[in-house]
Protein backbone atom coordinates (compact mmCIF):
# COMPACT_ATOMS: atom_id res chain seq x y z
CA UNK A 1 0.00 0.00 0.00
CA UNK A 2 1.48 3.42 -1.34
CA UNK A 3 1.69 5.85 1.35
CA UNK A 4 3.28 8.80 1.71
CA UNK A 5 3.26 11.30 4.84
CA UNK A 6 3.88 14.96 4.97
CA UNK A 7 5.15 16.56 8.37
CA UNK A 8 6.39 19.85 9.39
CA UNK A 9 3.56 22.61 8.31
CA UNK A 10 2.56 25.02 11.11
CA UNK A 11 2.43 29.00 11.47
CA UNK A 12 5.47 30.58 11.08
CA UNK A 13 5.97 34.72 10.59
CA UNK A 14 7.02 36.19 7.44
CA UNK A 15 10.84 35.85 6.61
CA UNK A 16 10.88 32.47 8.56
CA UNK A 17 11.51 28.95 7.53
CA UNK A 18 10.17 25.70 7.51
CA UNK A 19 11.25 22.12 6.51
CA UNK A 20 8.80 19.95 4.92
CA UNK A 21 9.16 15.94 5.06
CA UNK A 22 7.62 13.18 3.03
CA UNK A 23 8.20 9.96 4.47
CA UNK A 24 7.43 7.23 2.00
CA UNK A 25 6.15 3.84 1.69
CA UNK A 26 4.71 1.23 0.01
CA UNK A 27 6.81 1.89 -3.07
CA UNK A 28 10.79 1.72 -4.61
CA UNK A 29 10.79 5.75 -3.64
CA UNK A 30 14.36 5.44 -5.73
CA UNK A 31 12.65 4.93 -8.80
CA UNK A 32 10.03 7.82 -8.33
CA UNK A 33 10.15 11.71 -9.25
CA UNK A 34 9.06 13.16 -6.35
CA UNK A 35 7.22 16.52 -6.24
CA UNK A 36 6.18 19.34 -4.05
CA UNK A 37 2.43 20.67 -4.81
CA UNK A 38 0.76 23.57 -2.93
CA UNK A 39 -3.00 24.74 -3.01
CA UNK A 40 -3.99 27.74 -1.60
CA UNK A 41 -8.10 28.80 -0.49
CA UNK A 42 -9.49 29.02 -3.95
CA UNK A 43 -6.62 28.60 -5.88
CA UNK A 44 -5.35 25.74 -8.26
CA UNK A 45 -2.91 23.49 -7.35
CA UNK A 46 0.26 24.33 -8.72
CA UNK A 47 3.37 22.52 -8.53
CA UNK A 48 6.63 24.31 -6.23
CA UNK A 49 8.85 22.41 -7.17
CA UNK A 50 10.35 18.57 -8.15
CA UNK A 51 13.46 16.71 -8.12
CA UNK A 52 14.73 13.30 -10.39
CA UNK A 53 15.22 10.05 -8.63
CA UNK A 54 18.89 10.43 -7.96
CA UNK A 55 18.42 13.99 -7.18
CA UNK A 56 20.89 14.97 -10.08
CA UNK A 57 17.93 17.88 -11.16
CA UNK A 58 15.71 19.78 -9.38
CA UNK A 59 12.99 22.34 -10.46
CA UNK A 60 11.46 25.41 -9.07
CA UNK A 61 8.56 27.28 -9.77
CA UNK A 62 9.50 30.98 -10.21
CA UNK A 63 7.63 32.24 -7.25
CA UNK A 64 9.98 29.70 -5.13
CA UNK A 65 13.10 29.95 -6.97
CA UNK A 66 15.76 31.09 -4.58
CA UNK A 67 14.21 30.44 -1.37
CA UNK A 68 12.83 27.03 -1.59
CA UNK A 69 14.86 23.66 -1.47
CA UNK A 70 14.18 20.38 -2.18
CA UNK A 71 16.15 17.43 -1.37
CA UNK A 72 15.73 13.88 -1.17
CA UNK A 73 17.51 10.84 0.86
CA UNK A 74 16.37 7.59 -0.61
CA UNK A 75 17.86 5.62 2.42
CA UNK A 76 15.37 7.02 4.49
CA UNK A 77 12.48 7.41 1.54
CA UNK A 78 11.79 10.76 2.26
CA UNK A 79 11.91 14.09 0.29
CA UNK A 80 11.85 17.35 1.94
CA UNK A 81 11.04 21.14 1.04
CA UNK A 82 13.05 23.82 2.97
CA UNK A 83 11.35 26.55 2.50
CA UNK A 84 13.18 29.96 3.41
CA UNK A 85 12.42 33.48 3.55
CA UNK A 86 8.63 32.77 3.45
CA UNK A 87 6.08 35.44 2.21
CA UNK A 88 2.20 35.01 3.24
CA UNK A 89 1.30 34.07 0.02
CA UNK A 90 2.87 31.06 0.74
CA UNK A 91 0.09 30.36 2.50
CA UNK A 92 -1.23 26.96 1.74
CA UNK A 93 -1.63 23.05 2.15
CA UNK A 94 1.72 21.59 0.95
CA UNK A 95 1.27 17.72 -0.74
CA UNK A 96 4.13 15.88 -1.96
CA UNK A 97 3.63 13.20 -4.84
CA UNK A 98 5.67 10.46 -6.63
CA UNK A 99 5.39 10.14 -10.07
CA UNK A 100 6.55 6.99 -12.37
CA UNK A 101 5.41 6.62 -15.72
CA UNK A 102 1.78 6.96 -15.52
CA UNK A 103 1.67 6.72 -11.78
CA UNK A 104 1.37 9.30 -9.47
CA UNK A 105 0.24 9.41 -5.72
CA UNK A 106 -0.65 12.10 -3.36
CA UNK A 107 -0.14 12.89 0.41
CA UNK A 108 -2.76 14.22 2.41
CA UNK A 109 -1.11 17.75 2.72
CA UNK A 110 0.29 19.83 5.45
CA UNK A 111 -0.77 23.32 6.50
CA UNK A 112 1.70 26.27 6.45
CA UNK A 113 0.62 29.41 7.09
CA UNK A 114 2.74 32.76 7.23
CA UNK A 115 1.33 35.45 9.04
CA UNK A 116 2.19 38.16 11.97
């Protein structure tokens, strides 16, 4: 059974940091892309950012380039998001996927919010 468990959202003020985690199971996470997704109140889900199985590339969306991080350790099967110098429209639920071929799975999301 796939499963795969994001940790680490929670309030934080603007210009702070957070470190996502997606601990995975259920799956060969070495063989997966793994992604970073965020939806916002009545917004779409867009994609932050995503990194290749051996972590060799990684990709950002613009509005994250710079301050956002992703990074994987497939000993432990988990990716993670640092996220740095965070604005409040960074505001959202944060889900991380894995993607192989026509696969692709979803976490259940974690909150971050950034606000005074």
């Amino acid at each position: 059974q796939v499963q795969l468990v994001e940790s680490g959202g929670g309030l934080v003020q603007p210009g702070g940091s957070l470190r996502l985690s997606c601990a995975a199971s259920g799956f060969t996470f070495g063989n997966y892309f793994m992604s970073w997704y965020r939806q916002a109140p009545g917004k779409e889900r867009e994609l932050v950012a995503g990194i290749t199985t051996t972590g060799g590339t990684r990709m950002y969306a613009d509005a994250v380039r710079g301050r956002f991080t992703i990074s994987r350790d497939n000993s432990k099967n988990t990716v993670y998001l640092q996220m740095n110098s965070l604005k409040p429209e960074d505001t959202s639920v944060y889900y991380c996927t894995a993607e192989r071929g026509k696969e692709k799975y979803w976490g259940q999301g974690t909150q971050v919010t950034v606000s005074s």
